[in-house]
PDB file of N, CA and C in Angstrom:
ATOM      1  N   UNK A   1      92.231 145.718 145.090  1.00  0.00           N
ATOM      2  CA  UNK A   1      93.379 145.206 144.373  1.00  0.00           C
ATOM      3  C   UNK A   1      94.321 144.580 145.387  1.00  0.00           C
ATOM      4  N   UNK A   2      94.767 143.271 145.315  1.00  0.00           N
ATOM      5  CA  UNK A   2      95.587 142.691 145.930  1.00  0.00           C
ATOM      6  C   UNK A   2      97.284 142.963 145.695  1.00  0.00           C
ATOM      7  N   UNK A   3      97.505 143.869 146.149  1.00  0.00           N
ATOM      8  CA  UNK A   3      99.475 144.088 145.309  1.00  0.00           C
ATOM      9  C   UNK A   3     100.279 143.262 146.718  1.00  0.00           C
ATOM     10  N   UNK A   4     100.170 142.464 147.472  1.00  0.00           N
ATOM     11  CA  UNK A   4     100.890 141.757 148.399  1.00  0.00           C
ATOM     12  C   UNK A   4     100.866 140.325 148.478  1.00  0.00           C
ATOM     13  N   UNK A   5     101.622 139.721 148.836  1.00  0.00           N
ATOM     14  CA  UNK A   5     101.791 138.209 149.782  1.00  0.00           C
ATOM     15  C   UNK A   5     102.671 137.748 150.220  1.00  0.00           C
ATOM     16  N   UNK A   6     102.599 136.600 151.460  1.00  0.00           N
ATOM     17  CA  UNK A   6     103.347 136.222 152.288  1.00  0.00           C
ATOM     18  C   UNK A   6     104.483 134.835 152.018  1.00  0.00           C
ATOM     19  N   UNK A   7     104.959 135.210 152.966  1.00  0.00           N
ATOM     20  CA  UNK A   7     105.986 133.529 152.982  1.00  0.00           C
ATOM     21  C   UNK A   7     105.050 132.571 152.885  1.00  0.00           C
ATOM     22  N   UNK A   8     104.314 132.482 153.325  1.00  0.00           N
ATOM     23  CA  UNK A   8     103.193 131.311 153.185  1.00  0.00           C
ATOM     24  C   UNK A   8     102.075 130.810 151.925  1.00  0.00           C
ATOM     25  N   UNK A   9     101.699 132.464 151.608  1.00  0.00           N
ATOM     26  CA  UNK A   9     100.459 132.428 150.527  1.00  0.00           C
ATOM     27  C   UNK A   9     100.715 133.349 149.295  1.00  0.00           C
ATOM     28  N   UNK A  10     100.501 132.596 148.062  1.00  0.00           N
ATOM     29  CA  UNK A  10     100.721 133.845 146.752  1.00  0.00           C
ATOM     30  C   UNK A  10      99.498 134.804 146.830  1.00  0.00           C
ATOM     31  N   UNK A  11      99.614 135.482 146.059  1.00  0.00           N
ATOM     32  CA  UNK A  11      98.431 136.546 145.939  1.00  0.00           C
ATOM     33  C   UNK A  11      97.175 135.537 145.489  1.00  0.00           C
ATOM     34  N   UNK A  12      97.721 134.629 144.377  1.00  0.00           N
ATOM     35  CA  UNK A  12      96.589 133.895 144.143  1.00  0.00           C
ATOM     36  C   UNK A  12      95.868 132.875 145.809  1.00  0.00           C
ATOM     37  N   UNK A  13      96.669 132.486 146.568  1.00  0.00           N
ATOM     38  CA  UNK A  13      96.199 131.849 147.169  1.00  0.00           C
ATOM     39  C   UNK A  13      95.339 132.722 148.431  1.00  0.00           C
ATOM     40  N   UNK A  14      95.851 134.131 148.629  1.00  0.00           N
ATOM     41  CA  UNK A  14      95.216 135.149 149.630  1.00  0.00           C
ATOM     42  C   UNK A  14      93.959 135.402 148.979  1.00  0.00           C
ATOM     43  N   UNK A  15      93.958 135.158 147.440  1.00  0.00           N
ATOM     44  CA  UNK A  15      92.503 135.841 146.789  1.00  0.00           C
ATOM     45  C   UNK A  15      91.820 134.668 146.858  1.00  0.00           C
ATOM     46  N   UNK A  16      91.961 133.244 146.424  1.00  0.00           N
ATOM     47  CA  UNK A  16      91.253 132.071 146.980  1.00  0.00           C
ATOM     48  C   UNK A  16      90.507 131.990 147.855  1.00  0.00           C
ATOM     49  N   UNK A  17      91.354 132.073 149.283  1.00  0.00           N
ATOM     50  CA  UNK A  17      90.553 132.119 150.572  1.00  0.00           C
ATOM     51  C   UNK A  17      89.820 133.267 150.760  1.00  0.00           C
ATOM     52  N   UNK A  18      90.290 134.202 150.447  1.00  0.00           N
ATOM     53  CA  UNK A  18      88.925 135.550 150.222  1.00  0.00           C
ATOM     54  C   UNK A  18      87.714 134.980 149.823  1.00  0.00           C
ATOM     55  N   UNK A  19      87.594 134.486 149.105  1.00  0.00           N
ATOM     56  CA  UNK A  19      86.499 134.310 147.685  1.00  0.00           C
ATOM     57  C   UNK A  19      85.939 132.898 148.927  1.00  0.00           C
ATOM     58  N   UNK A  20      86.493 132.290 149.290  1.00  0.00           N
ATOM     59  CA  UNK A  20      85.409 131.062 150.403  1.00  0.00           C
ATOM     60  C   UNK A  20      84.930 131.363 151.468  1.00  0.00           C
ATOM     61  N   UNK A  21      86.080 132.309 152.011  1.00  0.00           N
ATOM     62  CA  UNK A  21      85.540 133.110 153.438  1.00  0.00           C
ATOM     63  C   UNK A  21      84.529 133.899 153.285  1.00  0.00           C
ATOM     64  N   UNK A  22      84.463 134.647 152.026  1.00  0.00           N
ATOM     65  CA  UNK A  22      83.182 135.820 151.724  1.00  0.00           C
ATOM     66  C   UNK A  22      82.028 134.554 151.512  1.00  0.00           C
ATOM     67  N   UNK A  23      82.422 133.026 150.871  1.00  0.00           N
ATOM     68  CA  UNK A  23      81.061 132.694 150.600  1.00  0.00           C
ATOM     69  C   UNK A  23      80.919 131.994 151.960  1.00  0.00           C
ATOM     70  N   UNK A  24      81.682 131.294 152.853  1.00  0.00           N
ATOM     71  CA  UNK A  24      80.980 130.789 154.420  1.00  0.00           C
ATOM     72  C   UNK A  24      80.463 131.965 154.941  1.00  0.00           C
ATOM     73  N   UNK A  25      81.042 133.389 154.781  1.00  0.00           N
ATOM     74  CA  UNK A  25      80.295 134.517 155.852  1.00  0.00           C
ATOM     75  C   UNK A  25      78.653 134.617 155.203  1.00  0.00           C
ATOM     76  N   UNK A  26      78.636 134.828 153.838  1.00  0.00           N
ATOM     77  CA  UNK A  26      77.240 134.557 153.527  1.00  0.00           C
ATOM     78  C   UNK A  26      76.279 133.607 153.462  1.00  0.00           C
ATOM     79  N   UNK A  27      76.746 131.973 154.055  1.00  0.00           N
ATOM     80  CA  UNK A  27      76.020 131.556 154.050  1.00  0.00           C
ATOM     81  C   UNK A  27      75.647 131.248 155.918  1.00  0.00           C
ATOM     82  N   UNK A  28      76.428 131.967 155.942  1.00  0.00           N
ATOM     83  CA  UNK A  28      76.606 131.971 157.925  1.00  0.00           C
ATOM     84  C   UNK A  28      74.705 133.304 157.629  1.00  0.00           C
ATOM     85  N   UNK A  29      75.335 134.032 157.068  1.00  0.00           N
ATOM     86  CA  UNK A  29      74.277 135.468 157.005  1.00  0.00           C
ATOM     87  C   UNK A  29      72.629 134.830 156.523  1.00  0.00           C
ATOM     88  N   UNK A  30      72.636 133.603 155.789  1.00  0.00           N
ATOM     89  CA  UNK A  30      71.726 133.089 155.123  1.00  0.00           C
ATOM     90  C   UNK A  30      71.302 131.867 156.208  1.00  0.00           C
ATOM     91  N   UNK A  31      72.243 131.520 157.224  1.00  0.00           N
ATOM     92  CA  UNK A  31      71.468 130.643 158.268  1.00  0.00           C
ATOM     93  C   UNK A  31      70.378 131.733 159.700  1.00  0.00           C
ATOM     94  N   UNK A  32      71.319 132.652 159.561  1.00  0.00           N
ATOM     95  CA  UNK A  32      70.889 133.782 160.785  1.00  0.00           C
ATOM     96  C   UNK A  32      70.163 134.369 160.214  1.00  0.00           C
ATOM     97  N   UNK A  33      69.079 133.942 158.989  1.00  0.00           N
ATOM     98  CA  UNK A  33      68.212 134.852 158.463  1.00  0.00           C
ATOM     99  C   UNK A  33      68.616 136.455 158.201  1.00  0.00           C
ATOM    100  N   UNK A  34      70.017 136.793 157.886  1.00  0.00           N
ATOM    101  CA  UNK A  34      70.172 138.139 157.481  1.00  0.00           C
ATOM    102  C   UNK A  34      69.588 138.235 155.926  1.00  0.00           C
ATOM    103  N   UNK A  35      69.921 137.637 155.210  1.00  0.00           N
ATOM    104  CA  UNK A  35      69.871 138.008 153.687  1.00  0.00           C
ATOM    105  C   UNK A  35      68.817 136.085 153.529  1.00  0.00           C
ATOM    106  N   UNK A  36      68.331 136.516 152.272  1.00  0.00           N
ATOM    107  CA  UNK A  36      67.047 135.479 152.008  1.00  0.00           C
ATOM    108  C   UNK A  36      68.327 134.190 150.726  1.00  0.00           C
ATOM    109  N   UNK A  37      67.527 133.087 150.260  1.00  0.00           N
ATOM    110  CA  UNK A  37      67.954 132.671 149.615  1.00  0.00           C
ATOM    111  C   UNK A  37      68.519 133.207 148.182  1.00  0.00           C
ATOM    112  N   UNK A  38      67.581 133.890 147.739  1.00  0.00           N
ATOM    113  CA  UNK A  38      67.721 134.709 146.708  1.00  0.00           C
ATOM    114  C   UNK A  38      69.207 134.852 146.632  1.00  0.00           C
ATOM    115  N   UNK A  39      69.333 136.337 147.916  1.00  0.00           N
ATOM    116  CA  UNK A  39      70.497 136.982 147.751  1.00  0.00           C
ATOM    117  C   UNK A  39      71.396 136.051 148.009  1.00  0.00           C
ATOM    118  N   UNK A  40      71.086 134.709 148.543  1.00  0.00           N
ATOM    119  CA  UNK A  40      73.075 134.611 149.232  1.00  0.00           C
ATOM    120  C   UNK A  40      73.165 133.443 147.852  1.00  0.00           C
ATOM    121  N   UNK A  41      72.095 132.975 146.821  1.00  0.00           N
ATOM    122  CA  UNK A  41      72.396 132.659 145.803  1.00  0.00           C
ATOM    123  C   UNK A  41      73.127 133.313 144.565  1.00  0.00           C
ATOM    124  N   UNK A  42      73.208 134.628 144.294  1.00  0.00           N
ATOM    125  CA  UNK A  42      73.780 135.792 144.194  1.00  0.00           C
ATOM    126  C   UNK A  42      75.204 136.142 144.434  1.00  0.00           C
ATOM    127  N   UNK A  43      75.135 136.001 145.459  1.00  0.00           N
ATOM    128  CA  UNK A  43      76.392 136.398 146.196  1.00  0.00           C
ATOM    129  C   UNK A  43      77.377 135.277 145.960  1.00  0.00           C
ATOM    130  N   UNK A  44      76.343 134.324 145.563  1.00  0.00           N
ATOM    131  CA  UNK A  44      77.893 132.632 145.469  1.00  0.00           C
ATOM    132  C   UNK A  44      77.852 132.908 144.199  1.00  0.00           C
ATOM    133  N   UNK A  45      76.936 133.414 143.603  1.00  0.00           N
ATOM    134  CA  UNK A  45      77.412 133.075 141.791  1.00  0.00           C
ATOM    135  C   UNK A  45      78.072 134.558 141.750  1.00  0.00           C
ATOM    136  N   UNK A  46      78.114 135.416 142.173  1.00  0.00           N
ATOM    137  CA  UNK A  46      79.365 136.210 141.991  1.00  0.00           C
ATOM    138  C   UNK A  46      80.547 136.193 142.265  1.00  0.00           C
ATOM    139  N   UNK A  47      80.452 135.783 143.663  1.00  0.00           N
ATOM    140  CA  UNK A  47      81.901 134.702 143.669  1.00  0.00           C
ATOM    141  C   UNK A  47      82.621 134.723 143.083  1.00  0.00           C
ATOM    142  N   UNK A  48      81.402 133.260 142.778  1.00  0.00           N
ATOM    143  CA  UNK A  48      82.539 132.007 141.558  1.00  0.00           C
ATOM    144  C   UNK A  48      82.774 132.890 139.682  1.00  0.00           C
ATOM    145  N   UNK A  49      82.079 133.996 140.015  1.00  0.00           N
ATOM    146  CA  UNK A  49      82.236 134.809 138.817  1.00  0.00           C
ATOM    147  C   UNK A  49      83.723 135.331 139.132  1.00  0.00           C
ATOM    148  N   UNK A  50      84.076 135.870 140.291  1.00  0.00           N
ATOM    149  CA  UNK A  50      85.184 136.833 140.349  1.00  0.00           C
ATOM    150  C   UNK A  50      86.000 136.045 140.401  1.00  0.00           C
ATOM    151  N   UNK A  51      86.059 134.703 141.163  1.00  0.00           N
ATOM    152  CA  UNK A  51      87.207 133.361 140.876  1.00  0.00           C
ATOM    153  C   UNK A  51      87.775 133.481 139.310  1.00  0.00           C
ATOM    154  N   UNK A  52      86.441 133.003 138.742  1.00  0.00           N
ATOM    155  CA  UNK A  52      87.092 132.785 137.530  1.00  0.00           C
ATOM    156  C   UNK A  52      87.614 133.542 136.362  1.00  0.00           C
ATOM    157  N   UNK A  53      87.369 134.921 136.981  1.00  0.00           N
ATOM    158  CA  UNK A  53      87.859 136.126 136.251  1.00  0.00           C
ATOM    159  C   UNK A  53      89.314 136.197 136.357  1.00  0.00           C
ATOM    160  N   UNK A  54      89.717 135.761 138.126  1.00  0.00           N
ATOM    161  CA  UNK A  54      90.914 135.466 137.873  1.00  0.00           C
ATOM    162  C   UNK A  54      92.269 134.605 137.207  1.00  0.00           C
ATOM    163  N   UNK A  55      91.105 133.577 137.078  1.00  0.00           N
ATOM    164  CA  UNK A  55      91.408 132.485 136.380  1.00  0.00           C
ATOM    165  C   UNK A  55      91.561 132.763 134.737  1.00  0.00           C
ATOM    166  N   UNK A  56      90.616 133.690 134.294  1.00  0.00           N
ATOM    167  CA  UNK A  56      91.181 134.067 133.051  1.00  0.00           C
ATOM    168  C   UNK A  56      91.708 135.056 132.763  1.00  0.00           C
ATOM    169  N   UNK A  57      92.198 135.484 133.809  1.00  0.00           N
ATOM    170  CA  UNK A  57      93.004 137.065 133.471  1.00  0.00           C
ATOM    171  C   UNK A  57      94.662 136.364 133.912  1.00  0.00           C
ATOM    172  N   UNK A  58      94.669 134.738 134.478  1.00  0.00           N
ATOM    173  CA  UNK A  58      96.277 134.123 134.268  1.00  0.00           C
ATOM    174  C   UNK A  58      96.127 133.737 132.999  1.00  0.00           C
ATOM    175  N   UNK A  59      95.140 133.209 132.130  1.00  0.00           N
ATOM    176  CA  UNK A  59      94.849 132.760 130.773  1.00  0.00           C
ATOM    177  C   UNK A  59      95.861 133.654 129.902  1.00  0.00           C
ATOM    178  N   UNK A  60      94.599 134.967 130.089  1.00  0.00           N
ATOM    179  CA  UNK A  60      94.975 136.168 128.964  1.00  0.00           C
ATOM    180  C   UNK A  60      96.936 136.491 129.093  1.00  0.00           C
ATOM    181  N   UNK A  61      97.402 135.899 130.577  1.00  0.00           N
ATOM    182  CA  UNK A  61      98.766 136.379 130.355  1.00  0.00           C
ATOM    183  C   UNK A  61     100.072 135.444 130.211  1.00  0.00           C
ATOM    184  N   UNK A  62      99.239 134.333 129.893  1.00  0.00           N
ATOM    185  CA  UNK A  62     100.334 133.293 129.341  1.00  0.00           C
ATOM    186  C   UNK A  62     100.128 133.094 127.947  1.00  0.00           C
ATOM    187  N   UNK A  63      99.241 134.157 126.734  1.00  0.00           N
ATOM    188  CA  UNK A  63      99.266 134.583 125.408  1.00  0.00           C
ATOM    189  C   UNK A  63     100.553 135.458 125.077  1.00  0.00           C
ATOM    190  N   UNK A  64     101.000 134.100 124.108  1.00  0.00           N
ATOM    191  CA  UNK A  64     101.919 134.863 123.283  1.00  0.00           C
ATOM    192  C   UNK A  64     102.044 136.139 122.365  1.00  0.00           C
ATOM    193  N   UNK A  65     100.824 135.447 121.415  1.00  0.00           N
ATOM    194  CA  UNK A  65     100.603 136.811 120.639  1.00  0.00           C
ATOM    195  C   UNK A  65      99.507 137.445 120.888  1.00  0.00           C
ATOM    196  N   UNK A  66     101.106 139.129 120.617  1.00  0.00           N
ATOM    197  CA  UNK A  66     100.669 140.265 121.175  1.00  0.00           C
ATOM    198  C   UNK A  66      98.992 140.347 121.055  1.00  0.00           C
ATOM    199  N   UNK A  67      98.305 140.156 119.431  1.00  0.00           N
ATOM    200  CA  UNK A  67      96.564 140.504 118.629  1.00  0.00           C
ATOM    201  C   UNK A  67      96.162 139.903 120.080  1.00  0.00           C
ATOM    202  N   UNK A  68      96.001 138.587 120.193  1.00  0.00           N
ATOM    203  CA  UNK A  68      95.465 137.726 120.514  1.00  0.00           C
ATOM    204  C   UNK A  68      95.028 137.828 122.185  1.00  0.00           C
ATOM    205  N   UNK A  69      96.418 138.598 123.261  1.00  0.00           N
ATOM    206  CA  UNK A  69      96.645 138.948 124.227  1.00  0.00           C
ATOM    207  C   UNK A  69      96.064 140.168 124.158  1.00  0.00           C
ATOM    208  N   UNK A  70      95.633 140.749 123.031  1.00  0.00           N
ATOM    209  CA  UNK A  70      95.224 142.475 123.301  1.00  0.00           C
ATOM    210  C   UNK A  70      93.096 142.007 123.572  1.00  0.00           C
ATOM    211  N   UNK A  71      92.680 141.196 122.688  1.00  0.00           N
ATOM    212  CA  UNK A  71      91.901 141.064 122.116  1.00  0.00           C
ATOM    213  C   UNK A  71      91.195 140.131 123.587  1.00  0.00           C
ATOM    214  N   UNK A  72      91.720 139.280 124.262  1.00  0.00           N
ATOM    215  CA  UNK A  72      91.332 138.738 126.034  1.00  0.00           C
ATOM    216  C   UNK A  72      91.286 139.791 126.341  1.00  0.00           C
ATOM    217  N   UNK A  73      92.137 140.376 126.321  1.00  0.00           N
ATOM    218  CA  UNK A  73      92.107 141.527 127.780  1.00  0.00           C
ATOM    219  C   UNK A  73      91.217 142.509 127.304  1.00  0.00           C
ATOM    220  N   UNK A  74      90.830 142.899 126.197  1.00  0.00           N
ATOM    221  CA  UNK A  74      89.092 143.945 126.104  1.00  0.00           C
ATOM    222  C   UNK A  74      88.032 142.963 126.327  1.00  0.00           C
ATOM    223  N   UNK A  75      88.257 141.735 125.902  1.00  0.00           N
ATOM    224  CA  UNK A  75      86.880 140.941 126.547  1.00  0.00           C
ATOM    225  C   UNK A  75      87.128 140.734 128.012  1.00  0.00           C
ATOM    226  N   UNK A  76      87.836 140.464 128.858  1.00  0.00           N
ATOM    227  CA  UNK A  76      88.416 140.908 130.518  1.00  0.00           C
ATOM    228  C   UNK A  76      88.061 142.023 130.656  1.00  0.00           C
ATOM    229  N   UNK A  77      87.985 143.437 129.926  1.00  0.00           N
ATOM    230  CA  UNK A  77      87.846 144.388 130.774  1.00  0.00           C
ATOM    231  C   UNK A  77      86.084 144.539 130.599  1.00  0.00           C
ATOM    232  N   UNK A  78      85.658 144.064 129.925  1.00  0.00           N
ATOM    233  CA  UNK A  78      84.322 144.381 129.346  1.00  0.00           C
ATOM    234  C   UNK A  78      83.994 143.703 130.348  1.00  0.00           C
ATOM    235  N   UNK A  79      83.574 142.396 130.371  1.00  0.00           N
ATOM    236  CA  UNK A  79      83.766 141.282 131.634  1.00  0.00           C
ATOM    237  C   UNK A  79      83.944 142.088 133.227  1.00  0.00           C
ATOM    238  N   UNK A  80      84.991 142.523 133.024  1.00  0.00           N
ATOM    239  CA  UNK A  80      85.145 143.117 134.301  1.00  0.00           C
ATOM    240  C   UNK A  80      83.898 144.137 135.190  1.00  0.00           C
ATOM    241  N   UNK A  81      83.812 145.040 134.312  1.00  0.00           N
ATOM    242  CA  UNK A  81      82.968 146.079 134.240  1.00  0.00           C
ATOM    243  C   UNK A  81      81.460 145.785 134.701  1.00  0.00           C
ATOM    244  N   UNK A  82      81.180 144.277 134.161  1.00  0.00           N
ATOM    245  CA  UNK A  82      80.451 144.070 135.210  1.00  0.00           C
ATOM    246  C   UNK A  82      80.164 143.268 136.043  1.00  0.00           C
ATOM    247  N   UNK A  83      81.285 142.857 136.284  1.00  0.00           N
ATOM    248  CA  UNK A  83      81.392 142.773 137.816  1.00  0.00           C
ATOM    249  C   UNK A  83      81.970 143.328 138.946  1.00  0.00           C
ATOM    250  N   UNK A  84      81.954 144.788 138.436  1.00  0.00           N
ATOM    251  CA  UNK A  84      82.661 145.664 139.286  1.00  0.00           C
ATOM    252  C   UNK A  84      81.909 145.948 140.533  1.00  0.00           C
ATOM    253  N   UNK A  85      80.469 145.706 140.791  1.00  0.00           N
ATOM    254  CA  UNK A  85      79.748 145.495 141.965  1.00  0.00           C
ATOM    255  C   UNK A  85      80.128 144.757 143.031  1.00  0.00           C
ATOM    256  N   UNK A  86      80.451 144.698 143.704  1.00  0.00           N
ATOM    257  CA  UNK A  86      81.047 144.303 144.996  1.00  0.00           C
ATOM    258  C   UNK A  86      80.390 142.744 145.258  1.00  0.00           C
ATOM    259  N   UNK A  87      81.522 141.754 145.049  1.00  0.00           N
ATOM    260  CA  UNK A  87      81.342 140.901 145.145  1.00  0.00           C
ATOM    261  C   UNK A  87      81.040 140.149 146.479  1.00  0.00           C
ATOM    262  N   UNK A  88      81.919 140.403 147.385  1.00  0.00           N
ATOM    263  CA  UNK A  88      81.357 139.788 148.892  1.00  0.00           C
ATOM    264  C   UNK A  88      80.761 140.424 149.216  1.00  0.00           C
ATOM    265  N   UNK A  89      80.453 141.690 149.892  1.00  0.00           N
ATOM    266  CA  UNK A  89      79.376 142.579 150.211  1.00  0.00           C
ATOM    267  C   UNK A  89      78.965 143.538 149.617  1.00  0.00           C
ATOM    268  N   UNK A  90      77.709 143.902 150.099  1.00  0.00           N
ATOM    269  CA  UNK A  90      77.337 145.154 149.275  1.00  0.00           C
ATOM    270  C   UNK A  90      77.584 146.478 149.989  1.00  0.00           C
ATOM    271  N   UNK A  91      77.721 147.610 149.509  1.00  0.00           N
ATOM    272  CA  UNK A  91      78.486 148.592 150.142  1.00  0.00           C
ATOM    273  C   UNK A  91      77.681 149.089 151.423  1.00  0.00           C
ATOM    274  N   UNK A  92      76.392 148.762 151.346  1.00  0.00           N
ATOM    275  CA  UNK A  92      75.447 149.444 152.456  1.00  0.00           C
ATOM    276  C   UNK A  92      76.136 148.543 153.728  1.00  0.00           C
ATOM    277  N   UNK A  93      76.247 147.402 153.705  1.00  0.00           N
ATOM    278  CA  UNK A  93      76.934 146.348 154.656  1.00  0.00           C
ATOM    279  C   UNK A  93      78.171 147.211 155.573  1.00  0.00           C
ATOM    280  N   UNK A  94      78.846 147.627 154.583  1.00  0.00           N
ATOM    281  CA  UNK A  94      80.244 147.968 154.735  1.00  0.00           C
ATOM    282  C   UNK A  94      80.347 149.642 155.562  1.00  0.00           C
ATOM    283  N   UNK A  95      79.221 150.266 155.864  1.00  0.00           N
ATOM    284  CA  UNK A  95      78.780 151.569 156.483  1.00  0.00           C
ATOM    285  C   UNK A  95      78.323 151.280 157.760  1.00  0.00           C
ATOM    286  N   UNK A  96      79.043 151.849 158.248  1.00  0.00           N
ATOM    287  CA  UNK A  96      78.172 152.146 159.989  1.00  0.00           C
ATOM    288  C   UNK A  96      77.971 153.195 160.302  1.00  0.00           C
ATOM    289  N   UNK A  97      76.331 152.897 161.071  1.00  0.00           N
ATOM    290  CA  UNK A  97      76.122 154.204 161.223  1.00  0.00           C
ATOM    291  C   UNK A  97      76.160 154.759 162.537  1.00  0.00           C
ATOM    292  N   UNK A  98      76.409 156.364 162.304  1.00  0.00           N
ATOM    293  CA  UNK A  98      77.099 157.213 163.149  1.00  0.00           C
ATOM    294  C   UNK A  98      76.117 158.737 163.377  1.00  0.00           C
ATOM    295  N   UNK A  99      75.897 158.890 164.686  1.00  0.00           N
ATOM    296  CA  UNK A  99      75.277 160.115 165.134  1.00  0.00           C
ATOM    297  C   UNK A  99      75.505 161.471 164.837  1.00  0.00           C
ATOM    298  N   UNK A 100      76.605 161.036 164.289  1.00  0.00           N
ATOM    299  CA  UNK A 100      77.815 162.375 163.985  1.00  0.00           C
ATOM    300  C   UNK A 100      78.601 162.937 165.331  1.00  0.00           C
ATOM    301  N   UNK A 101      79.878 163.626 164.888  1.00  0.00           N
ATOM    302  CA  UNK A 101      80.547 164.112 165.603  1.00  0.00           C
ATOM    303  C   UNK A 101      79.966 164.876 166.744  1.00  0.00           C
ATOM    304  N   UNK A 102      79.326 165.894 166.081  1.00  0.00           N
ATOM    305  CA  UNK A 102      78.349 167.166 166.910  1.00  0.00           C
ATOM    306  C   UNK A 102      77.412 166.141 168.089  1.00  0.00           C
ATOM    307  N   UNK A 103      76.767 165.057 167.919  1.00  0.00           N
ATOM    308  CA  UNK A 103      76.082 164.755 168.437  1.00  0.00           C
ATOM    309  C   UNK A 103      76.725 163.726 169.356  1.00  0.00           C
ATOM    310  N   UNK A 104      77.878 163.652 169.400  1.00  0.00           N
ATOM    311  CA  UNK A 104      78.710 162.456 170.220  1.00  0.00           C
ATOM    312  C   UNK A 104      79.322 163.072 171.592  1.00  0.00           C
ATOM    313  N   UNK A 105      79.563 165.207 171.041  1.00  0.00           N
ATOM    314  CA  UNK A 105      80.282 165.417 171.926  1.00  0.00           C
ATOM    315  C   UNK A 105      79.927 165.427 173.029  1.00  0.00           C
ATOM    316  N   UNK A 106      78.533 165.877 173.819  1.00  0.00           N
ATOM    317  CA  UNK A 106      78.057 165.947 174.812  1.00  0.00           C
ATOM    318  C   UNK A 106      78.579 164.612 175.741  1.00  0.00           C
ATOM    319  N   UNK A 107      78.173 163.360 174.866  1.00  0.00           N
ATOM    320  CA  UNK A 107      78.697 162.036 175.749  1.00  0.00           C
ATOM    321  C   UNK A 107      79.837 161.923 175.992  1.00  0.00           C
ATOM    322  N   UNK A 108      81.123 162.421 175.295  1.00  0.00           N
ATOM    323  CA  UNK A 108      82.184 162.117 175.569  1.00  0.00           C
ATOM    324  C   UNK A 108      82.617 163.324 176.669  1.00  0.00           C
ATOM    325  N   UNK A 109      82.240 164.399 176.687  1.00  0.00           N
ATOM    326  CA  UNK A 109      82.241 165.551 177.690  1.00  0.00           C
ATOM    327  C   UNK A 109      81.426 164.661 179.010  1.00  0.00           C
ATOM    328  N   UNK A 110      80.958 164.555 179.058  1.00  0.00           N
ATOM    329  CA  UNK A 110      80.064 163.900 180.533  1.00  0.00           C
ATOM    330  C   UNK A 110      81.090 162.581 180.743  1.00  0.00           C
ATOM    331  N   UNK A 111      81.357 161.941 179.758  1.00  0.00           N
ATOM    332  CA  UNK A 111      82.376 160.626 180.213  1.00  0.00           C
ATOM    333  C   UNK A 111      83.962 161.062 180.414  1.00  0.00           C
ATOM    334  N   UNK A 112      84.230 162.019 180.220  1.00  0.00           N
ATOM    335  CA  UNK A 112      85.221 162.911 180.561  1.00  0.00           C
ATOM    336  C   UNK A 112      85.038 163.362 182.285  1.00  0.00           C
ATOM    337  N   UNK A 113      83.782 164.037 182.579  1.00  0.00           N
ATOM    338  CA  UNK A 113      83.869 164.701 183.881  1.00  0.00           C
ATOM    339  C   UNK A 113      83.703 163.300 185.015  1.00  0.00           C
ATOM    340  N   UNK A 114      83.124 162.308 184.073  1.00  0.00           N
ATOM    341  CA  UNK A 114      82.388 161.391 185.196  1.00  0.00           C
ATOM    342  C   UNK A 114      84.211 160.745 185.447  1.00  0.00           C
ATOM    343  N   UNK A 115      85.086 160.824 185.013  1.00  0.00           N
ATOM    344  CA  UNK A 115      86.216 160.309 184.908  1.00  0.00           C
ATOM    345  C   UNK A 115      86.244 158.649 184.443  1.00  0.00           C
ATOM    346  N   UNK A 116      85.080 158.740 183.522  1.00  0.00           N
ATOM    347  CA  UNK A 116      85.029 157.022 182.583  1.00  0.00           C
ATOM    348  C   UNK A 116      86.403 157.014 181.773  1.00  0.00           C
TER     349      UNK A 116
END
């Protein structure tokens, strides 16, 4: 959820450049052979899905009447729901992995005595 923006950029315009930067990083990921055509075809049409969700969720709030404004916003949330999957990345992306604590301490004890 975006609740901020700057002297410079509205929320709409911080969520804009989100939505191009997530699609140059994937197609950066789709030149370096990370992800195949498939996926980074995917990944742009979700995108331009979540763009335009925003685009109609300014729709649903320049409705006057109340029916009419109630009646967007359950087709928005329905809508929403699925695209609640993570639009620029997928969550496995977003994990690094880690040896665990227990298994770190020995190195940081030896880089301790070695005075690293």
């Amino acid at each position: 959820v975006l609740s901020y923006e700057t002297k410079w950029m509205t929320r709409d315009d911080i969520a804009e450049v989100s939505y191009e930067a997530a699609d140059a990083i994937n197609k950066a990921r789709f030149e370096c052979g990370l992800i195949d055509k498939e996926e980074l075809e995917y990944r742009l049409k979700r995108s331009a899905e979540a763009a335009d969700m925003m685009k109609r969720v300014d729709a649903a709030m320049a409705i006057t009447d109340p029916e009419e404004k109630r009646k967007a916003f359950q087709e928005l949330q329905r809508r929403s729901e699925e695209l609640m999957e993570s639009t620029i990345t997928h969550k496995r992306e977003m994990e690094w992995a880690t040896k665990g604590l227990i298994r770190s301490v020995p190195r940081a004890a030896w880089a301790i005595i070695r005075g690293v």
